[in-house]
Protein backbone atom coordinates (compact mmCIF):
# COMPACT_ATOMS: atom_id res chain seq x y z
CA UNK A 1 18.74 -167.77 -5.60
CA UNK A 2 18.47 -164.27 -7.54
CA UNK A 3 16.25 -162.09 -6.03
CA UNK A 4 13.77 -159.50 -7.80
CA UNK A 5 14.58 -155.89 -7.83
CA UNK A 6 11.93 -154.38 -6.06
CA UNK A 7 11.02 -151.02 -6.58
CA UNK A 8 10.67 -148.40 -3.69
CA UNK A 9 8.26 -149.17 -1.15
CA UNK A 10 7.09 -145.24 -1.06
CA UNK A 11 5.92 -145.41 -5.18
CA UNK A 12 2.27 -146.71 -4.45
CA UNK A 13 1.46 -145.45 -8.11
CA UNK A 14 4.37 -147.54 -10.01
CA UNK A 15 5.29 -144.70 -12.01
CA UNK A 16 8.78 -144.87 -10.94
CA UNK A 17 8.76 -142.04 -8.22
CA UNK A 18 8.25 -141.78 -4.58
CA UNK A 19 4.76 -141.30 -3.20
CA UNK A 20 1.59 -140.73 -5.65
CA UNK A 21 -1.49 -143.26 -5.37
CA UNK A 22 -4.08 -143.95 -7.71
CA UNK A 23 -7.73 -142.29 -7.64
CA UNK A 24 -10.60 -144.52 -6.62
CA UNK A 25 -13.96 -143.52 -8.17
CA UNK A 26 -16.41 -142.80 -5.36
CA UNK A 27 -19.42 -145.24 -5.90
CA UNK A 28 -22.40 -143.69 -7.81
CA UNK A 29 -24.60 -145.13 -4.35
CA UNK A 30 -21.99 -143.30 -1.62
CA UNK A 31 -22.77 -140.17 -4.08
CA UNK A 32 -26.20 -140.46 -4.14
CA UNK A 33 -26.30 -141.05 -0.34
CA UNK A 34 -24.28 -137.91 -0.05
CA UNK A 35 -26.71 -135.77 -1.50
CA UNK A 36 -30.09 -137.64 -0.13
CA UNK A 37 -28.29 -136.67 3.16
CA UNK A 38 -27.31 -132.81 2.48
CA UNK A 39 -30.80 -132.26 1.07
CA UNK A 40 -32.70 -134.14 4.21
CA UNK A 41 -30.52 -132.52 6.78
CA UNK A 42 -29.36 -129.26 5.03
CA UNK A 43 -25.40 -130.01 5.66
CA UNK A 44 -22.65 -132.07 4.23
CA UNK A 45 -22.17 -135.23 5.32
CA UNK A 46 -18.57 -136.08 7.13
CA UNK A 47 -16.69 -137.49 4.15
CA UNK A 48 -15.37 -140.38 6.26
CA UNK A 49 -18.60 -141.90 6.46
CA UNK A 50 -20.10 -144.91 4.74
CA UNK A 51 -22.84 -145.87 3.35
CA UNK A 52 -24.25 -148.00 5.70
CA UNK A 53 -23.58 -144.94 7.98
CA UNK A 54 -25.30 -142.36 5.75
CA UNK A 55 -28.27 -144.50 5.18
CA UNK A 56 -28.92 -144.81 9.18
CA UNK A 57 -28.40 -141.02 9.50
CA UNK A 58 -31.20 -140.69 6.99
CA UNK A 59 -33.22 -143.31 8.32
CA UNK A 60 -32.41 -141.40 11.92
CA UNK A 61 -33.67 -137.64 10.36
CA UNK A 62 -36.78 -139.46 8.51
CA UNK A 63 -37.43 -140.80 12.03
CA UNK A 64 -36.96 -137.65 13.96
C-alpha cells in the first residue's frame, strides 16, 4: 500500500511552514457580553471566559 505524504504535524495553518493557526472570529454575542460586563462592573472581563460564564457574572452584579 502507498502511503500519503503528510505534511508536518507543527503547520496547523497548511501554508507549508511550521507553526501559524488560523484566526477564529470572536462571536458578535461573546462581544456583546464583554462589554454588557465592563460597563455593569467597570472592568474587563477575564478573556478565558464564556458566555454562559459572563452572562451569570452579570446576572450575579444585577443581583448584588
Amino acid at each position: 500500500m502507498a502511503e500519503k505524504a503528510k505534511g508536518d504535524p507543527l503547520d496547523h495553518d497548511h501554508d507549508g511552514k511550521k507553526g501559524g493557526s488560523t484566526k477564529q472570529e470572536p462571536s458578535t454575542e461573546l462581544s456583546e457580553l464583554r462589554a454588557a460586563y465592563q460597563a455593569k462592573l467597570g472592568k474587563k472581563p477575564f478573556g478565558g471566559w464564556d458566555a454562559e460564564t459572563l452572562k451569570a457574572k452579570i446576572a450575579e452584579a444585577a443581583g448584588a
